[in-house]
Protein backbone atom coordinates (compact mmCIF):
# COMPACT_ATOMS: atom_id res chain seq x y z
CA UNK A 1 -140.58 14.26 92.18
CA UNK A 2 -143.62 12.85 90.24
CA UNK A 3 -144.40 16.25 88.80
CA UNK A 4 -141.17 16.76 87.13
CA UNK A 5 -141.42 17.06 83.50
CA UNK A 6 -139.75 14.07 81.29
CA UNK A 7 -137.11 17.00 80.54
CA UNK A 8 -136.50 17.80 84.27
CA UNK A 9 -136.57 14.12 84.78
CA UNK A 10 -133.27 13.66 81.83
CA UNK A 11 -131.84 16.59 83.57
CA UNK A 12 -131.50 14.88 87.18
CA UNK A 13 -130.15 11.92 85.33
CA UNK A 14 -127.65 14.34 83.47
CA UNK A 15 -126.66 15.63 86.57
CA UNK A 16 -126.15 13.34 89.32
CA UNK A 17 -123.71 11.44 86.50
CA UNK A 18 -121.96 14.63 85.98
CA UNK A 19 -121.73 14.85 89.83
CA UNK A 20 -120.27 11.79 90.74
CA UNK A 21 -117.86 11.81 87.80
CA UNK A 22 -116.34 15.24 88.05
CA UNK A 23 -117.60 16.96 91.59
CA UNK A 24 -117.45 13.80 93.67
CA UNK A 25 -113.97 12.37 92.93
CA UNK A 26 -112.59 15.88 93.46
CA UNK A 27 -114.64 17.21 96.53
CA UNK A 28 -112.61 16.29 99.54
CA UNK A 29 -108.86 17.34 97.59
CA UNK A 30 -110.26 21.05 96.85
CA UNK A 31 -111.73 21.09 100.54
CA UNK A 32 -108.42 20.00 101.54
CA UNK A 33 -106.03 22.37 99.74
CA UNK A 34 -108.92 25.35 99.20
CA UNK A 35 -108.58 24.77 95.32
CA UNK A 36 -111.87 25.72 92.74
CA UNK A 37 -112.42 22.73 90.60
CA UNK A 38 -112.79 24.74 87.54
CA UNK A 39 -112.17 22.07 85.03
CA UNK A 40 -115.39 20.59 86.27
CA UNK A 41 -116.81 24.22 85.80
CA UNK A 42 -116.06 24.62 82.35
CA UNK A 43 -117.66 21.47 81.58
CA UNK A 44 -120.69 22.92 83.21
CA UNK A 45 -120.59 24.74 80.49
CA UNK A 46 -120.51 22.08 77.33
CA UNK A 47 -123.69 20.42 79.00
CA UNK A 48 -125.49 24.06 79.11
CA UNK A 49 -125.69 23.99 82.38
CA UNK A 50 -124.69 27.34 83.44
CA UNK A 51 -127.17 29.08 81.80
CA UNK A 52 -129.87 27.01 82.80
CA UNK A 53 -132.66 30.26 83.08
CA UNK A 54 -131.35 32.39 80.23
CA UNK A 55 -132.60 33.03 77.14
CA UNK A 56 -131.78 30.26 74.46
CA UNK A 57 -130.89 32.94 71.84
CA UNK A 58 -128.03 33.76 74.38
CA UNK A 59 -126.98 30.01 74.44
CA UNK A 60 -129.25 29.49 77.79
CA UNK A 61 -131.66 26.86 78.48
CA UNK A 62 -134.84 29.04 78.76
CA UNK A 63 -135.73 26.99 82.29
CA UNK A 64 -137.12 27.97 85.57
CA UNK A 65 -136.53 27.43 89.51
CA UNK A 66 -137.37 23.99 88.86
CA UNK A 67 -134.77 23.07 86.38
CA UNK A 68 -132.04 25.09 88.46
CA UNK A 69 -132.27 23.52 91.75
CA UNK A 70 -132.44 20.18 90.31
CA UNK A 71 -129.04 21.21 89.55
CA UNK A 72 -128.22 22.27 93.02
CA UNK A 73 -129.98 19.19 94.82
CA UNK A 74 -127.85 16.77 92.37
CA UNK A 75 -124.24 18.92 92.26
CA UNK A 76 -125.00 19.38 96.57
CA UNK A 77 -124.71 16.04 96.95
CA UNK A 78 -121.50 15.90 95.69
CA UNK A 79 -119.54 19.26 96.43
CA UNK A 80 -121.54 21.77 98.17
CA UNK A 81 -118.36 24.20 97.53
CA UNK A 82 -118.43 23.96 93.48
CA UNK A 83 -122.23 24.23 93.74
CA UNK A 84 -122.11 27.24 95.35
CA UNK A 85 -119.75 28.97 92.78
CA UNK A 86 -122.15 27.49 90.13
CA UNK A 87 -124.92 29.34 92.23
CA UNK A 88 -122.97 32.37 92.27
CA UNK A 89 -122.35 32.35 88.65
CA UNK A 90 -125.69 31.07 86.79
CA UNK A 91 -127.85 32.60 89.48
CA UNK A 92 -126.34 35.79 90.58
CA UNK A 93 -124.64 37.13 87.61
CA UNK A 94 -126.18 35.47 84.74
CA UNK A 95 -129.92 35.42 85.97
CA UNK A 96 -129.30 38.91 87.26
CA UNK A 97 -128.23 39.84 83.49
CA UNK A 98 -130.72 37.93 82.02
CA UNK A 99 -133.51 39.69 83.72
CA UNK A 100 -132.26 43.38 83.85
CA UNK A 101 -129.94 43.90 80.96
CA UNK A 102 -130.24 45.41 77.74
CA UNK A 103 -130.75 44.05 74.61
CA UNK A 104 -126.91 44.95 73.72
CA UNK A 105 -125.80 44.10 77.23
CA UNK A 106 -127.02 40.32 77.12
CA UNK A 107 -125.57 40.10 73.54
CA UNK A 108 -121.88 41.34 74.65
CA UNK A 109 -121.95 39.17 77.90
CA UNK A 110 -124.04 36.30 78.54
CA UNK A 111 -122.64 33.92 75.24
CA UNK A 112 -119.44 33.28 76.93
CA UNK A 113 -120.62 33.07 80.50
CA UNK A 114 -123.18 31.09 79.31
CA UNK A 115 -120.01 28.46 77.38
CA UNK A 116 -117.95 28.82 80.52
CA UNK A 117 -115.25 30.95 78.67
CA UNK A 118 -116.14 33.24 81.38
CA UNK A 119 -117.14 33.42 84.96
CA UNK A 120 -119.35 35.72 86.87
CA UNK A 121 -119.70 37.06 90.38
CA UNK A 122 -122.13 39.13 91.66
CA UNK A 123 -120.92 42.06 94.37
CA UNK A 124 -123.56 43.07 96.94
CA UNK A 125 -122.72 42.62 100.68
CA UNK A 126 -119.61 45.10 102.01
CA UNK A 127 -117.48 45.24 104.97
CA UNK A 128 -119.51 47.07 106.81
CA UNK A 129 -123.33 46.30 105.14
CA UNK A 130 -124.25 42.36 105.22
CA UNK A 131 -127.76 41.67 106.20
CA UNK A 132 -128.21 45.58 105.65
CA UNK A 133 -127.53 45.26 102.16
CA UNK A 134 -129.40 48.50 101.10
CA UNK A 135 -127.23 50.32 103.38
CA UNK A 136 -124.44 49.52 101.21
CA UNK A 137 -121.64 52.29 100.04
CA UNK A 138 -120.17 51.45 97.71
CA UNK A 139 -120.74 54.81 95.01
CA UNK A 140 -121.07 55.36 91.37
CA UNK A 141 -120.71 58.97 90.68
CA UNK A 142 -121.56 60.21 87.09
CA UNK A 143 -119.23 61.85 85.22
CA UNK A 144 -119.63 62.86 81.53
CA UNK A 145 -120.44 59.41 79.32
CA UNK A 146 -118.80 57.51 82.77
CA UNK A 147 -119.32 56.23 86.19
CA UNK A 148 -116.53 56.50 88.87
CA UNK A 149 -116.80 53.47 91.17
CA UNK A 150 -115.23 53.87 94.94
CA UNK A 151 -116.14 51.42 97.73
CA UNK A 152 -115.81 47.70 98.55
CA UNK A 153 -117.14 44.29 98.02
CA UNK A 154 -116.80 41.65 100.72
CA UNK A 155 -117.70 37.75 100.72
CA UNK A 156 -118.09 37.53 97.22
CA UNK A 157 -117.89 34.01 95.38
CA UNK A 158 -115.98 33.77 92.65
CA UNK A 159 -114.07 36.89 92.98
CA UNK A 160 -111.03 35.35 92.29
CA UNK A 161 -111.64 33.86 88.92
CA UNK A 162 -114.34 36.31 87.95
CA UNK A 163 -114.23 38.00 84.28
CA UNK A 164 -117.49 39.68 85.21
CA UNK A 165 -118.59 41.65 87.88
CA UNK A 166 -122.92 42.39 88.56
CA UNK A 167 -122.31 45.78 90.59
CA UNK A 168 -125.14 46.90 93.06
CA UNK A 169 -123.71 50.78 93.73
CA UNK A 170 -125.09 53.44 95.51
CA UNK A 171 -125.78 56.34 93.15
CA UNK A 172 -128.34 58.57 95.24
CA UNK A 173 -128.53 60.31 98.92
CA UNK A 174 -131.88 57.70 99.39
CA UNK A 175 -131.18 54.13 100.61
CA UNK A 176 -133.26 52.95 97.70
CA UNK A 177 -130.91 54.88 95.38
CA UNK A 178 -129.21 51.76 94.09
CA UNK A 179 -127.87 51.00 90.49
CA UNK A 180 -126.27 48.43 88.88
CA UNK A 181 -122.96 48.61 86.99
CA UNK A 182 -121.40 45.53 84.89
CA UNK A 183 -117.20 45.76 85.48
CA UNK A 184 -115.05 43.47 83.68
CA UNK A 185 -111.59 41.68 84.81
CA UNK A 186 -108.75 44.31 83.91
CA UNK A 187 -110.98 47.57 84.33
CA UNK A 188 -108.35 50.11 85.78
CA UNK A 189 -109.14 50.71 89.19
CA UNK A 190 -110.71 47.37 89.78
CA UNK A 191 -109.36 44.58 91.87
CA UNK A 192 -109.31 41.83 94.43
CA UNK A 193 -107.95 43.18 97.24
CA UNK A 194 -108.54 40.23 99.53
CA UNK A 195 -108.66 35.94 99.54
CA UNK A 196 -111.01 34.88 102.45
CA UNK A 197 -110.25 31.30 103.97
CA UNK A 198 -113.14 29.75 105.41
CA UNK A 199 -114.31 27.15 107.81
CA UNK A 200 -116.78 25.13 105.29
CA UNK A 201 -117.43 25.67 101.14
CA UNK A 202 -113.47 25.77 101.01
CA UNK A 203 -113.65 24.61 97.12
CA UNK A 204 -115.92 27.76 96.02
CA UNK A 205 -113.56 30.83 95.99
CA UNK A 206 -114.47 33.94 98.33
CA UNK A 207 -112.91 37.63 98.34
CA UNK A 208 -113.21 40.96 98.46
CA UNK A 209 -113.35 43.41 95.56
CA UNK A 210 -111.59 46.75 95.50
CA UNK A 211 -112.78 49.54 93.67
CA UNK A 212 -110.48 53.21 93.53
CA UNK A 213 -111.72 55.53 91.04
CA UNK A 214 -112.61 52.74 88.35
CA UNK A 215 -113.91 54.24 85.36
CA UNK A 216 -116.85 52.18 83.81
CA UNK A 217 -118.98 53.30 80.66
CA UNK A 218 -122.36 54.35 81.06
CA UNK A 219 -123.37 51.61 78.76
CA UNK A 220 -122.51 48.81 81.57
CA UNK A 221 -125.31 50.75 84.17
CA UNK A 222 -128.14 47.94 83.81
CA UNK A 223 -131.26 49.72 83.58
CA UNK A 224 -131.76 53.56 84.92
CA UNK A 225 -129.80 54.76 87.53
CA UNK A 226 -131.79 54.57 91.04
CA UNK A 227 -133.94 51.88 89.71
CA UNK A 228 -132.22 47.97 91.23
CA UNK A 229 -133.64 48.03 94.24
CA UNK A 230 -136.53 46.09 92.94
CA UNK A 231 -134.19 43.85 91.11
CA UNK A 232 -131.68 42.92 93.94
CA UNK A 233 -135.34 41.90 96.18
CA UNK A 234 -136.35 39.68 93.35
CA UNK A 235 -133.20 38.14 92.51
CA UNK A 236 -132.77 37.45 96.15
CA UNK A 237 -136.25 35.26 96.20
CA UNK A 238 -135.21 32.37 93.44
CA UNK A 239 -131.27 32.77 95.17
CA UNK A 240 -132.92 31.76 98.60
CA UNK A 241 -134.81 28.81 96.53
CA UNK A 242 -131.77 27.94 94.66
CA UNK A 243 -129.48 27.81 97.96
CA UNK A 244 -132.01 26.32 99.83
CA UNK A 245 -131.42 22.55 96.95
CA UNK A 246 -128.05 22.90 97.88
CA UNK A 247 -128.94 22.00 101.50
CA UNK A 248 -131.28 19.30 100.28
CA UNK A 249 -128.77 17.62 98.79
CA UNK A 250 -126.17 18.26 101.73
CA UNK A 251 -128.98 16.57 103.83
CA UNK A 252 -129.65 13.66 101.06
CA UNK A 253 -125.89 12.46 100.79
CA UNK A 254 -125.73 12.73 104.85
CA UNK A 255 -128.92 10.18 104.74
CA UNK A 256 -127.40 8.31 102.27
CA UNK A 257 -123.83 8.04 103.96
CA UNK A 258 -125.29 7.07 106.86
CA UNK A 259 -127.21 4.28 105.66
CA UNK A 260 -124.14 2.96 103.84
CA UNK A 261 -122.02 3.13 107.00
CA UNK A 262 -124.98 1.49 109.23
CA UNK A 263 -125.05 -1.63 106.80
CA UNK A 264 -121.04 -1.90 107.00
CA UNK A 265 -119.99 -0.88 110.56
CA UNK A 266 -120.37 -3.50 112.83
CA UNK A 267 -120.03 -3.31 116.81
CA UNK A 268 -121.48 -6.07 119.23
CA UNK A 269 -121.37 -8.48 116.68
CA UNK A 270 -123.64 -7.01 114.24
CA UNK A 271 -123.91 -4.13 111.59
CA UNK A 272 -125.20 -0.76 113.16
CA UNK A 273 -128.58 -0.86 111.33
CA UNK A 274 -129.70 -3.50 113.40
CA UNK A 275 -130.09 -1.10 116.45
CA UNK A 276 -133.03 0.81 117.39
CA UNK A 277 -131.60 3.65 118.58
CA UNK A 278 -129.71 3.72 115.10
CA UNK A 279 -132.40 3.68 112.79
CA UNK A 280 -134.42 5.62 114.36
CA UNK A 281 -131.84 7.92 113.53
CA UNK A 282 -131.76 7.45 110.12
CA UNK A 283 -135.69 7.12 109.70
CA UNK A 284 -135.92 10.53 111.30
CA UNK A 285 -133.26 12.19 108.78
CA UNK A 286 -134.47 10.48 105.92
CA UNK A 287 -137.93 11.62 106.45
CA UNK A 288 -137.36 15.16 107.57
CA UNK A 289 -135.25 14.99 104.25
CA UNK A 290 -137.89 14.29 102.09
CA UNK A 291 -140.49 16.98 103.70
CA UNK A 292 -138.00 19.34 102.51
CA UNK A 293 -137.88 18.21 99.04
CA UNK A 294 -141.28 18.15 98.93
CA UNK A 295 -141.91 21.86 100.30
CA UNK A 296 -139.14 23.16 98.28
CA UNK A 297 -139.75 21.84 94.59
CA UNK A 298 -143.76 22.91 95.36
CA UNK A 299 -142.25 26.21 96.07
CA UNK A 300 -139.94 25.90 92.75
CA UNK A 301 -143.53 24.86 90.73
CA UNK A 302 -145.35 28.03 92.05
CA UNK A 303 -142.24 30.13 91.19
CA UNK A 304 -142.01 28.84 87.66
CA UNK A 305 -145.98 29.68 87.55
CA UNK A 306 -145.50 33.31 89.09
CA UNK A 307 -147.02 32.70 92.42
CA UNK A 308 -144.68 32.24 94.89
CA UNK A 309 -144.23 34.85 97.77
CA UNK A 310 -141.14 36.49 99.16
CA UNK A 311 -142.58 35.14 102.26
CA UNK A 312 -142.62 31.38 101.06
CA UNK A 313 -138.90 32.07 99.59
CA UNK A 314 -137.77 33.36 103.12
CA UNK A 315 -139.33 30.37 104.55
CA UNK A 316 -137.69 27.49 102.67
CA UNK A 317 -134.22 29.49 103.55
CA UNK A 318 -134.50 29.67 106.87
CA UNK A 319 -136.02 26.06 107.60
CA UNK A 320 -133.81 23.75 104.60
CA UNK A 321 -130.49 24.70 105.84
CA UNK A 322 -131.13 24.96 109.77
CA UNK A 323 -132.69 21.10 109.18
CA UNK A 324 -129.80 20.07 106.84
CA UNK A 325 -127.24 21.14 109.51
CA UNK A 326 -129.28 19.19 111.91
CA UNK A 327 -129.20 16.34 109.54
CA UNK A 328 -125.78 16.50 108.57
CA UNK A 329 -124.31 17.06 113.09
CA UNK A 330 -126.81 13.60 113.34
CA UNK A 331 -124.72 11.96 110.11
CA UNK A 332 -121.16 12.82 112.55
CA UNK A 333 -123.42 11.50 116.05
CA UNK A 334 -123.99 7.58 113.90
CA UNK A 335 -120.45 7.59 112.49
CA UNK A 336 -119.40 8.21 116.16
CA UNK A 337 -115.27 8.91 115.93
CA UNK A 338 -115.33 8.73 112.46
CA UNK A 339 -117.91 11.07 111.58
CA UNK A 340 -115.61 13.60 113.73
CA UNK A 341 -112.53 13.03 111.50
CA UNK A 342 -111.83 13.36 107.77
CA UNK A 343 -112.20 9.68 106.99
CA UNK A 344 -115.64 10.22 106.02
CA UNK A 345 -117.32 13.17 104.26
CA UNK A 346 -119.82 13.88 107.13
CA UNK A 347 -117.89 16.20 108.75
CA UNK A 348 -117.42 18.23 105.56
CA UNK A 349 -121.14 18.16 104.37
CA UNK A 350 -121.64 20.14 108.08
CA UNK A 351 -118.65 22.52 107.52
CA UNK A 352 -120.14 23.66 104.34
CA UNK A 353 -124.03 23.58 105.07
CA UNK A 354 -123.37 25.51 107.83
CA UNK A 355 -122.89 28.68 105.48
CA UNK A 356 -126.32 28.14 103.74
CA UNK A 357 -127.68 29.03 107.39
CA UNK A 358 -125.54 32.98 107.17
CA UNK A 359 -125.67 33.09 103.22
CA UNK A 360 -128.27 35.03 100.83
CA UNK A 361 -129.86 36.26 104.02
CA UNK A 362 -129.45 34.84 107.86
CA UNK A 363 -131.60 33.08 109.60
CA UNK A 364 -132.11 35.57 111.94
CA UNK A 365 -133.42 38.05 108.68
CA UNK A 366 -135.32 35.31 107.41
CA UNK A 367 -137.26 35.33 110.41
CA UNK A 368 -137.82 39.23 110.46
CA UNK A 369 -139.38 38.92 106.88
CA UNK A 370 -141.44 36.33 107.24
CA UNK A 371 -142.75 37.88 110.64
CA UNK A 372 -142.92 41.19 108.93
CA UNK A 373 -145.06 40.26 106.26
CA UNK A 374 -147.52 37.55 108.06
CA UNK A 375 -148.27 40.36 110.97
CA UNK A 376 -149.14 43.30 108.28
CA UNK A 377 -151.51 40.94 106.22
């Protein structure tokens, strides 16, 4: 974009050659076998990537929406499945500490997930509770200098290889009677209680976490008790931004595959790019590509300046992935046969940009906020 600052401009560069030397390789083995490529996560790490919005005196980077789904747009391209565990780990866990946690808190946790040493999850949908999320109950129950934790997790990323848990409980009667708890790997009562195997982002690990009477300290309750409510809403707005570049770059290395592919195949007697019907195609994806860059990094600007909406956050969500998955079922129509088989990563980049659609919110509540809040103006 020609706003991006000469820093944002290094860190595309720095990217997209980390992508397509340790994401791109790798991307259609760990779809294959549902592996996590954590190797290429903990490298993540030495480039100071995964704490791209925290802090600097934690080890972070100090940048905004911006800077973070540059990351997404450039890692998407490559493997949407590592990028989401990325997403779940810098955005959901360490953002989420970042912006709510004590002074002591940050110090104790966010070095080493920060480095990579560590990774984070965050647990807010449940069984029972997914586009309901405050309806959630999952309960933290006081008791002396403790919490006693009883309820589970479900579709959480990372939850397999997680050494840190961000906690949304219920601790009140009130639906808005939410508080946040941080629960480390090996805390008695704690567990993973269930590997989910999914159609698309097969290389980003997904479970369910367990928890039966686990004892945490008072000291791991971010903030007071009653109080996240406001923090889950907010953290949800740059999520929806951040899982929204994924998409765009689903969408970008469907445009790009397809031109490839059009300049190679050949049928009649000449390469498919010579058709009309063909690149009309690909003049319609690459352009409806590039509105959505364009909408979302204005959006990422006017976050990183304080003035974005939840509205405008709810409405890159629902229209980035719903056009990427549009994109990426054209990318399978060109490639014809092949598109439909594993030969060529099409069929993947659908598979997994199909969850940005259900992910972070549905399209169907994207559509009930941004309704909501455009007919009570």
């Amino acid at each position: 974009m020609w706003y991006f600052t000469d820093e944002e401009k290094q860190l595309v560069e720095v990217c997209r050659d980390f992508a397509n030397k340790e994401l791109a390789p790798f991307a259609e083995k760990h779809d294959h076998e549902e592996t996590f490529n954590i190797n290429a996560f903990k490298k993540m790490g030495e480039l100071g990537l995964l704490g791209i919005t925290a802090d600097p005196e934690y080890g972070g980077s100090g940048l905004g929406a911006t800077a973070a789904t540059i990351v997404m747009e450039e890692f998407g391209k490559a493997c949407a499945g590592s990028t989401l565990s990325y997403l779940a780990h810098s955005m959901l866990c360490v953002n989420n500490l970042n912006k709510n946690a004590s002074k002591e808190q940050k110090a104790k946790y966010l070095p080493k997930l920060i480095t990579g040493e560590h990774i984070g999850c965050m647990g807010m949908s449940e069984p029972g509770y997914g586009s309901d999320a405050v309806g959630m109950q999952c309960k933290a129950k006081k008791d002396g200098d403790e919490y006693i934790i009883n309820g589970n997790k479900m579709w959480i990323t990372n939850a397999q290889y997680a050494d840190v848990v961000y906690l949304y409980t219920r601790t009140g009667q009130g639906r808005k009677d939410l508080s946040t708890f941080i629960v480390e790997k090996g805390t008695p009562g704690f567990s993973v209680s269930k590997e989910i195997h999914k159609m698309g982002m097969r290389s980003s690990p997904t479970g369910e976490l367990s928890f039966e009477n686990c004892r945490v300290p008072s000291a791991n309750r971010v903030g007071e008790e009653g109080d996240s409510l406001i923090h889950m809403m907010r953290n949800l707005e740059i999520e929806r931004l951040t899982i929204s570049g994924i998409s765009l770059g689903i969408a970008q290395a469907c445009v790009d595959q397809c031109i490839k592919y059009a300049n190679e195949r050949e049928q009649f007697g000449k390469s498919l790019g010579n058709f009309q019907m063909i690149q009309k195609m690909i003049a319609e994806m690459a352009s409806e590509t590039e509105m959505m860059r364009h909408f979302l990094y204005n959006l990422c600007r006017e976050w990183d300046q304080g003035r974005v909406s939840n509205t405008a956050a709810a409405m890159a969500k629902l229209q980035l992935p719903k056009m990427a998955t549009k994109i990426a079922l054209d990318a399978i129509q060109l490639h014809g046969g092949y598109g439909y088989s594993r030969e060529f990563p099409v069929e993947r980049m659908m598979r997994d940009n199909k969850l940005n659609e259900i992910g972070a919110g549905t399209n169907e509540v994207m559509i009930l906020i941004i309704a909501k809040n455009l007919l009570s103006a």
